[in-house]
PDB file of N, CA and C in Angstrom:
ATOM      1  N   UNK A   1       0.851  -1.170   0.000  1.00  0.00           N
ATOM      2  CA  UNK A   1       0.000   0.000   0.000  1.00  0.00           C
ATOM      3  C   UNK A   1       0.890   1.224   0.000  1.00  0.00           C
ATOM      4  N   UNK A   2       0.420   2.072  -0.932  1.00  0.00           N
ATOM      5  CA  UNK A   2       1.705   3.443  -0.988  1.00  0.00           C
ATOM      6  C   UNK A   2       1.296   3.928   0.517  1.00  0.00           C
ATOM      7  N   UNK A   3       2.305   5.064   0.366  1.00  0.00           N
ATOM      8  CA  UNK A   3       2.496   5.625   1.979  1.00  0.00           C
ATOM      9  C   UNK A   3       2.170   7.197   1.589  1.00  0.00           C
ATOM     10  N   UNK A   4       1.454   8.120   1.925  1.00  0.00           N
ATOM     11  CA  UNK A   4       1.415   9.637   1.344  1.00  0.00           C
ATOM     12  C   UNK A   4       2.438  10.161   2.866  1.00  0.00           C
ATOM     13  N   UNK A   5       3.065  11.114   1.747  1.00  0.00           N
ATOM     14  CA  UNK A   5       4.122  12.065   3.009  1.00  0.00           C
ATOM     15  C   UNK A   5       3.862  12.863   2.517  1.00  0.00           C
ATOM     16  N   UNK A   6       4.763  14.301   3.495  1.00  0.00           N
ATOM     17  CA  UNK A   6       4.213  16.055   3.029  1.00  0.00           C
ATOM     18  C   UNK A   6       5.975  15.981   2.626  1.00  0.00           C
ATOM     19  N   UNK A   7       6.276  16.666   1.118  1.00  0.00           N
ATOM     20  CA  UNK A   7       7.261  16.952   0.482  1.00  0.00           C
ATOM     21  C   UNK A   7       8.437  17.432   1.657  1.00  0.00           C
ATOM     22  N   UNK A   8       9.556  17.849   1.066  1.00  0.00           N
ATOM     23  CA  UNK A   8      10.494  18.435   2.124  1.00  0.00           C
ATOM     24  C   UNK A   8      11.195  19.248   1.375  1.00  0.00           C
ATOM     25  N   UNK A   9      11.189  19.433   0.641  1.00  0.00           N
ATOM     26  CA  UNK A   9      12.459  20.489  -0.217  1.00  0.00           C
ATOM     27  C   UNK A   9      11.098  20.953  -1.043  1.00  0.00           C
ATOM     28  N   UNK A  10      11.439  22.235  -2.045  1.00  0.00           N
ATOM     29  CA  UNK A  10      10.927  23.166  -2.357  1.00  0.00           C
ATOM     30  C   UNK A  10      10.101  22.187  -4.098  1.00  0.00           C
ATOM     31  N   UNK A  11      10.699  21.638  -4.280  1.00  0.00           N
ATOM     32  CA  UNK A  11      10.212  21.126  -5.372  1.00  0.00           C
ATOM     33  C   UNK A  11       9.243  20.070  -5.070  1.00  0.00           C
ATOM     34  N   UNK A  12       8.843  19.846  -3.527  1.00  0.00           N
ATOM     35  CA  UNK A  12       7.943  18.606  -3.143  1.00  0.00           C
ATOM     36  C   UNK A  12       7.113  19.234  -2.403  1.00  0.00           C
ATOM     37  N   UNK A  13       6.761  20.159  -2.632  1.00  0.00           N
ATOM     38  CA  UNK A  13       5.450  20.678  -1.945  1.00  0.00           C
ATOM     39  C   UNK A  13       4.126  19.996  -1.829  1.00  0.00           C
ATOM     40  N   UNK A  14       3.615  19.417  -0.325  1.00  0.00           N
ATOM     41  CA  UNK A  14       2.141  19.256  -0.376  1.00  0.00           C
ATOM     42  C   UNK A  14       2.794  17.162  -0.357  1.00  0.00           C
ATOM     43  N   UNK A  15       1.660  16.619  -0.173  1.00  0.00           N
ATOM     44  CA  UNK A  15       1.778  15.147   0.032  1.00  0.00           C
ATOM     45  C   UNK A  15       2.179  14.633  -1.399  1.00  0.00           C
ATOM     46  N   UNK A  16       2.946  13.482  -1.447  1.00  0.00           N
ATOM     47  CA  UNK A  16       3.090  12.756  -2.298  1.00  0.00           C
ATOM     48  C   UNK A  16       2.868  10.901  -1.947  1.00  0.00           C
ATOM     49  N   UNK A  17       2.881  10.434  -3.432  1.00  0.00           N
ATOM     50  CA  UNK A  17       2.921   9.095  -2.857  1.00  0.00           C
ATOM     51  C   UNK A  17       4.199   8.502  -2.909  1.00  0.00           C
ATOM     52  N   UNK A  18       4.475   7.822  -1.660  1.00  0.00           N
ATOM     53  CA  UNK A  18       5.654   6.791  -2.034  1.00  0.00           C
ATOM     54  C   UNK A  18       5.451   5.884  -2.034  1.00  0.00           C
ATOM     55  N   UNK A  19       5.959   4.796  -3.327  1.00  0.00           N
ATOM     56  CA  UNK A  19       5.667   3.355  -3.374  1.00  0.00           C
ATOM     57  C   UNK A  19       6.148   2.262  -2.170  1.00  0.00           C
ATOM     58  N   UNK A  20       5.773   1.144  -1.842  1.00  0.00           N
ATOM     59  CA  UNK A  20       5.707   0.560  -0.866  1.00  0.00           C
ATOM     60  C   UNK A  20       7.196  -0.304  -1.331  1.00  0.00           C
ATOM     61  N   UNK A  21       7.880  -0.745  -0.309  1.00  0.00           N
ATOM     62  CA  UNK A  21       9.267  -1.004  -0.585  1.00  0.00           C
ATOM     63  C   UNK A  21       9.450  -3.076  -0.528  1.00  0.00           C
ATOM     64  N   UNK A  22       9.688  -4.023  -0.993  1.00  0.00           N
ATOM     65  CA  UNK A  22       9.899  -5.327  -0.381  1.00  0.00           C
ATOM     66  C   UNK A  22      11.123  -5.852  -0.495  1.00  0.00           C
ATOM     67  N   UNK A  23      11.323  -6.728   0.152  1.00  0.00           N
ATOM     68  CA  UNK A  23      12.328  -7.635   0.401  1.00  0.00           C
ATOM     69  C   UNK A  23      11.834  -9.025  -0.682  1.00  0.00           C
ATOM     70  N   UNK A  24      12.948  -9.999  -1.219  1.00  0.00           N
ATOM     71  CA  UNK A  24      12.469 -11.016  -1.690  1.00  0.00           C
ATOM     72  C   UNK A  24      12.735 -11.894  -0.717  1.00  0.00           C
ATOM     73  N   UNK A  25      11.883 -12.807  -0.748  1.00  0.00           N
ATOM     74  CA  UNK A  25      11.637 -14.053   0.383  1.00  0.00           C
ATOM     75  C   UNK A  25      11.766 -15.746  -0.053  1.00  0.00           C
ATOM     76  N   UNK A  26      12.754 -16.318   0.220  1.00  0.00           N
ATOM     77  CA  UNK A  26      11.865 -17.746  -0.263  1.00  0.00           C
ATOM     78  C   UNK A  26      11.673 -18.578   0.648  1.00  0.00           C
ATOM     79  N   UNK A  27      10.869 -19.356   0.643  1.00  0.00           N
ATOM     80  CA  UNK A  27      10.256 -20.313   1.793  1.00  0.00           C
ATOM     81  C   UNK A  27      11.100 -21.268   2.430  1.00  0.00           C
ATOM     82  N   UNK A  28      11.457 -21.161   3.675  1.00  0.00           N
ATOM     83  CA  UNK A  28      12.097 -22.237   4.402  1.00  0.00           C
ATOM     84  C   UNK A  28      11.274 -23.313   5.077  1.00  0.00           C
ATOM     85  N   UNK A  29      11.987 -24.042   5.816  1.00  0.00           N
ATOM     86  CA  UNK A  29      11.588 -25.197   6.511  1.00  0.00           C
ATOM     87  C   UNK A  29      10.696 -24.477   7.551  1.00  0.00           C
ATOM     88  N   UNK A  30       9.432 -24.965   8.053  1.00  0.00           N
ATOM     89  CA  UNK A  30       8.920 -24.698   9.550  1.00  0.00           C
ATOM     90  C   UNK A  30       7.892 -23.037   8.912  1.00  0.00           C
ATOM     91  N   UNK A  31       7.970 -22.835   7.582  1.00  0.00           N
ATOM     92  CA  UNK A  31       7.126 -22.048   7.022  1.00  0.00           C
ATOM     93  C   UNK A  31       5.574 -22.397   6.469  1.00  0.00           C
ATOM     94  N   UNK A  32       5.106 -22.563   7.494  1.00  0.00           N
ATOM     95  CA  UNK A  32       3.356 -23.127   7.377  1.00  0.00           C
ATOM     96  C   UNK A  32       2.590 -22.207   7.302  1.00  0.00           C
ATOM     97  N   UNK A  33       2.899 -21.037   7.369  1.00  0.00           N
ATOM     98  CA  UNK A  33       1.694 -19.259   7.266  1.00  0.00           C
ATOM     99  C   UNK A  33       2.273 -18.713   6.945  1.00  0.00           C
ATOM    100  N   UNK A  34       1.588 -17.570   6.246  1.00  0.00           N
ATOM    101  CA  UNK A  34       1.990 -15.870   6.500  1.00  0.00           C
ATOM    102  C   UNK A  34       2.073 -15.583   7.920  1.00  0.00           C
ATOM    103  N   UNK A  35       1.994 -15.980   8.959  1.00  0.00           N
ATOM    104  CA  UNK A  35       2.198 -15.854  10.324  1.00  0.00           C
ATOM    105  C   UNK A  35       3.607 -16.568  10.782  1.00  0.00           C
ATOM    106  N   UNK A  36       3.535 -17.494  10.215  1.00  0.00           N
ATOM    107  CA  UNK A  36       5.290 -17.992  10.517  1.00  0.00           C
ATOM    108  C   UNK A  36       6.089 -17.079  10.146  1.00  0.00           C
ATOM    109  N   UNK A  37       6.107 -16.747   8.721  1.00  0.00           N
ATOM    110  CA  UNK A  37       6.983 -16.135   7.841  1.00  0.00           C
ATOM    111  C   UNK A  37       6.832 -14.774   8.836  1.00  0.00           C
ATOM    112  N   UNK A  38       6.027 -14.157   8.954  1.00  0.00           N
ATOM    113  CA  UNK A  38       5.945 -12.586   9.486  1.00  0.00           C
ATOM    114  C   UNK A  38       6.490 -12.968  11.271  1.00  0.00           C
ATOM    115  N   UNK A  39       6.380 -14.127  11.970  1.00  0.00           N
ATOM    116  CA  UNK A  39       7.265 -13.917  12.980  1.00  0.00           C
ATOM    117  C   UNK A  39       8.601 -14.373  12.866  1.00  0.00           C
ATOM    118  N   UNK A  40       9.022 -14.957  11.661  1.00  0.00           N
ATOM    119  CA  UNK A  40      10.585 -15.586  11.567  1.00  0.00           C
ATOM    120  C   UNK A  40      10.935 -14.070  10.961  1.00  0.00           C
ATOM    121  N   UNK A  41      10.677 -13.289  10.013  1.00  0.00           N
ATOM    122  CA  UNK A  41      10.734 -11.692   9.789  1.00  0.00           C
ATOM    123  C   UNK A  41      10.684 -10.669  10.344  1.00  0.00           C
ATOM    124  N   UNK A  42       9.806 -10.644  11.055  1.00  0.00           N
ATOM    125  CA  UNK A  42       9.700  -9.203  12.121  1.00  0.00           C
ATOM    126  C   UNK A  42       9.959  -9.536  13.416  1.00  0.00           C
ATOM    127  N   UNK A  43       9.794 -10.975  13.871  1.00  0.00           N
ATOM    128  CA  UNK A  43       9.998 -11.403  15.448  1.00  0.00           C
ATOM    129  C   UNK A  43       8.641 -11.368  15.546  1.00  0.00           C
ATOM    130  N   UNK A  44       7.419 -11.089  14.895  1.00  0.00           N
ATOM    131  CA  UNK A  44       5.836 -11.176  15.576  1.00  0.00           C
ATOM    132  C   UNK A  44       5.030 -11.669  14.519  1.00  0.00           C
ATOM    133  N   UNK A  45       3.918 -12.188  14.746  1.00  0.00           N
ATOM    134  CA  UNK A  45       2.995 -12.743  13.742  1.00  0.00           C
ATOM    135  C   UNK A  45       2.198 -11.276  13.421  1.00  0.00           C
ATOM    136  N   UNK A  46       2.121 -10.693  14.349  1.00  0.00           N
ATOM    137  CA  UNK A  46       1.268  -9.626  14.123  1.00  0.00           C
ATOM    138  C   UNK A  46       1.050  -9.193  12.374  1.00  0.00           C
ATOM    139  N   UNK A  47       2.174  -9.404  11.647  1.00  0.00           N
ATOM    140  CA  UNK A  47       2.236  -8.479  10.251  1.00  0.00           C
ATOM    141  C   UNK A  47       2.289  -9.967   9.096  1.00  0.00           C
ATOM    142  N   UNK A  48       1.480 -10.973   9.643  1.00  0.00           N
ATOM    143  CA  UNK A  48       0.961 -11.694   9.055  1.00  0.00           C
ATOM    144  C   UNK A  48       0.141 -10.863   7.432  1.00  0.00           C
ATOM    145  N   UNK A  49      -0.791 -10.425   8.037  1.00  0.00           N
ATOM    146  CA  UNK A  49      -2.030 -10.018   7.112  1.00  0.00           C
ATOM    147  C   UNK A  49      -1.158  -8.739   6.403  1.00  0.00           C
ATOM    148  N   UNK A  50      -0.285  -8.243   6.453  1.00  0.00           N
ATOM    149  CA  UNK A  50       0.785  -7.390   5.230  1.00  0.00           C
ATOM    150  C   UNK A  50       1.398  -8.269   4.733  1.00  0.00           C
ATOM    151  N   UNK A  51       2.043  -9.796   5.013  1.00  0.00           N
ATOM    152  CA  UNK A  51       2.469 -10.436   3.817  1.00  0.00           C
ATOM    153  C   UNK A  51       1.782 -11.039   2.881  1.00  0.00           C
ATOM    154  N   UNK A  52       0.775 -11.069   3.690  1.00  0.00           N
ATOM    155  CA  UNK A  52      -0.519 -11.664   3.026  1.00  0.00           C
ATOM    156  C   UNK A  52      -0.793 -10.801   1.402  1.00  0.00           C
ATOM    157  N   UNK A  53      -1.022  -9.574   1.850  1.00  0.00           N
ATOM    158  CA  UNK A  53      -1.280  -8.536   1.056  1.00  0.00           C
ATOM    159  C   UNK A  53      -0.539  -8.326   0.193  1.00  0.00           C
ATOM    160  N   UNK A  54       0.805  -8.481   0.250  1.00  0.00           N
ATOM    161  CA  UNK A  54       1.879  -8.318  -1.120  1.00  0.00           C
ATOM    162  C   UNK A  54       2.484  -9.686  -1.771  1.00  0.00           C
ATOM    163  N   UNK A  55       1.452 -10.638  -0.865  1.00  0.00           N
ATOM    164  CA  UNK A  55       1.463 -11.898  -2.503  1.00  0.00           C
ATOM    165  C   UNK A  55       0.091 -12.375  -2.569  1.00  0.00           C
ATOM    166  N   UNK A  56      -0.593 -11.627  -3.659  1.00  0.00           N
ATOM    167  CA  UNK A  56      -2.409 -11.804  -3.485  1.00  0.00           C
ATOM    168  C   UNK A  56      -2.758 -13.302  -4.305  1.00  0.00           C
ATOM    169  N   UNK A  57      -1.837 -13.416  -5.206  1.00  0.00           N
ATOM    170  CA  UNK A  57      -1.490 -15.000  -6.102  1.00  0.00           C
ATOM    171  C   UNK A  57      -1.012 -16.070  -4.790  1.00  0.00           C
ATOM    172  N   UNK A  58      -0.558 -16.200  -3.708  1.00  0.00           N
ATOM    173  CA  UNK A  58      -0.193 -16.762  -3.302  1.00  0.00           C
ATOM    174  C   UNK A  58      -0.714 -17.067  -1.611  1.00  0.00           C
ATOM    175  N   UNK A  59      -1.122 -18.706  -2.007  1.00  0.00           N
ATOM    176  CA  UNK A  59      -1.762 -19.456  -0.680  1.00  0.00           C
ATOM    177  C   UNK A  59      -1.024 -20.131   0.476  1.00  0.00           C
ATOM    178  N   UNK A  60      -1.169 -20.158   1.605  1.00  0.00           N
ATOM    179  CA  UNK A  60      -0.549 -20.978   2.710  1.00  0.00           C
ATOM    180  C   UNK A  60      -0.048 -21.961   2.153  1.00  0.00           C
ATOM    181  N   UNK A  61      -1.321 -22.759   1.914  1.00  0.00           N
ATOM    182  CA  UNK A  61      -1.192 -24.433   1.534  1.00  0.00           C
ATOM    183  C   UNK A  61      -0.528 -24.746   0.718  1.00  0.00           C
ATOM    184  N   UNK A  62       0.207 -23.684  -0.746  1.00  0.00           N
ATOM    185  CA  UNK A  62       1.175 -23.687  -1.438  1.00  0.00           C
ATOM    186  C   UNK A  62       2.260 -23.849  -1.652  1.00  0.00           C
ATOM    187  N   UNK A  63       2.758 -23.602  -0.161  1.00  0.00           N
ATOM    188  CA  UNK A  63       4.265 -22.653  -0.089  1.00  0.00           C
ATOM    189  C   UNK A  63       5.192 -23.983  -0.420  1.00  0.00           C
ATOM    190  N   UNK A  64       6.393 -23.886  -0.899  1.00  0.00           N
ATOM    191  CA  UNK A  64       7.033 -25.350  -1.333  1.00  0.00           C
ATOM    192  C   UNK A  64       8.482 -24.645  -0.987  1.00  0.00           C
ATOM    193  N   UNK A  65       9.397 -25.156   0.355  1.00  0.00           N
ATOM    194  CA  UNK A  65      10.312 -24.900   0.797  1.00  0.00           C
ATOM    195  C   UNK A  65      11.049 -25.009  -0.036  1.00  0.00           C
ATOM    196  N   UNK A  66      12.484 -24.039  -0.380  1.00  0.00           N
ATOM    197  CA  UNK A  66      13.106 -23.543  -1.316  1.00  0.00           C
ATOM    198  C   UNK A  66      12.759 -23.173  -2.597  1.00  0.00           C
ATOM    199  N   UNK A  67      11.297 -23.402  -3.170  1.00  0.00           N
ATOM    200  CA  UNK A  67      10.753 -22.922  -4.135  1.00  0.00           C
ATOM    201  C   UNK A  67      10.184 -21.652  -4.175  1.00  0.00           C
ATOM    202  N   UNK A  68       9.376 -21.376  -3.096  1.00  0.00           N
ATOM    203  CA  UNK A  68       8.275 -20.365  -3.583  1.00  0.00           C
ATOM    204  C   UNK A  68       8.574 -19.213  -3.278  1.00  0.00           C
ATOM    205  N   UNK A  69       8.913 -18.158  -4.129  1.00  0.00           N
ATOM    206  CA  UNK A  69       9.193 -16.436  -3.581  1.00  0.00           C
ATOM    207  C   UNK A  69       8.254 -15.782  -3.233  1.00  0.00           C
ATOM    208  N   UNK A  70       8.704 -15.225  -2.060  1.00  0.00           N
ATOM    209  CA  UNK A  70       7.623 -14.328  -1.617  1.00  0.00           C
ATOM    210  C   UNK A  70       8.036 -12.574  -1.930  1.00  0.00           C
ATOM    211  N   UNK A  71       7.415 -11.712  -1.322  1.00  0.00           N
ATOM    212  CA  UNK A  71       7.723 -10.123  -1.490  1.00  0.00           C
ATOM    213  C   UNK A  71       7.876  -9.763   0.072  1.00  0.00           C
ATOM    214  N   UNK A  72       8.341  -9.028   1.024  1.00  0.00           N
ATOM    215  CA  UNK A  72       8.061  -9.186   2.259  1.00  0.00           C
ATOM    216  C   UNK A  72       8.249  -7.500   2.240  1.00  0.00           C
ATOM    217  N   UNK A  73       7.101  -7.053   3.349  1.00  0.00           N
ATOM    218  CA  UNK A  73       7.229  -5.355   3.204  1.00  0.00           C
ATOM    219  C   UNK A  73       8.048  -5.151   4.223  1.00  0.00           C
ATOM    220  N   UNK A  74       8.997  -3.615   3.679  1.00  0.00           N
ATOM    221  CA  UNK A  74      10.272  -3.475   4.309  1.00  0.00           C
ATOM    222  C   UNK A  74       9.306  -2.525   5.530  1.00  0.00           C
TER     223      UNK A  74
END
């Protein structure tokens, strides 16, 4: 999801959007959720439902250790 900020220098006046930033991911061992993955990543499950969100093609039940890339938000 972009992020809107208020410019900082004279040529960025007023909010802009900035695009949302990721990491590439690929699936390890003991990776059964977007909740695994988001607490082996952030240390919390909490940001489950944001990895969720930046792979909309891609299911739990899918994931195939050393195969499957994920996007992970920075």
């Amino acid at each position: 999801v972009p992020t809107v900020v208020e410019g900082t220098g004279p040529a960025e006046r007023g909010p802009r959007l900035v695009p949302p930033e990721f990491t590439p991911y690929t699936v390890q061992r003991g990776d059964v959720s977007f909740g695994a993955i988001s607490k082996r990543v952030y240390g919390t499950s909490a940001h489950a439902e944001a990895v969720s969100r930046a792979n909309p093609f891609v299911t739990p039940d899918k994931l195939v250790v050393g195969k499957t890339r994920l996007l992970i938000p920075k």
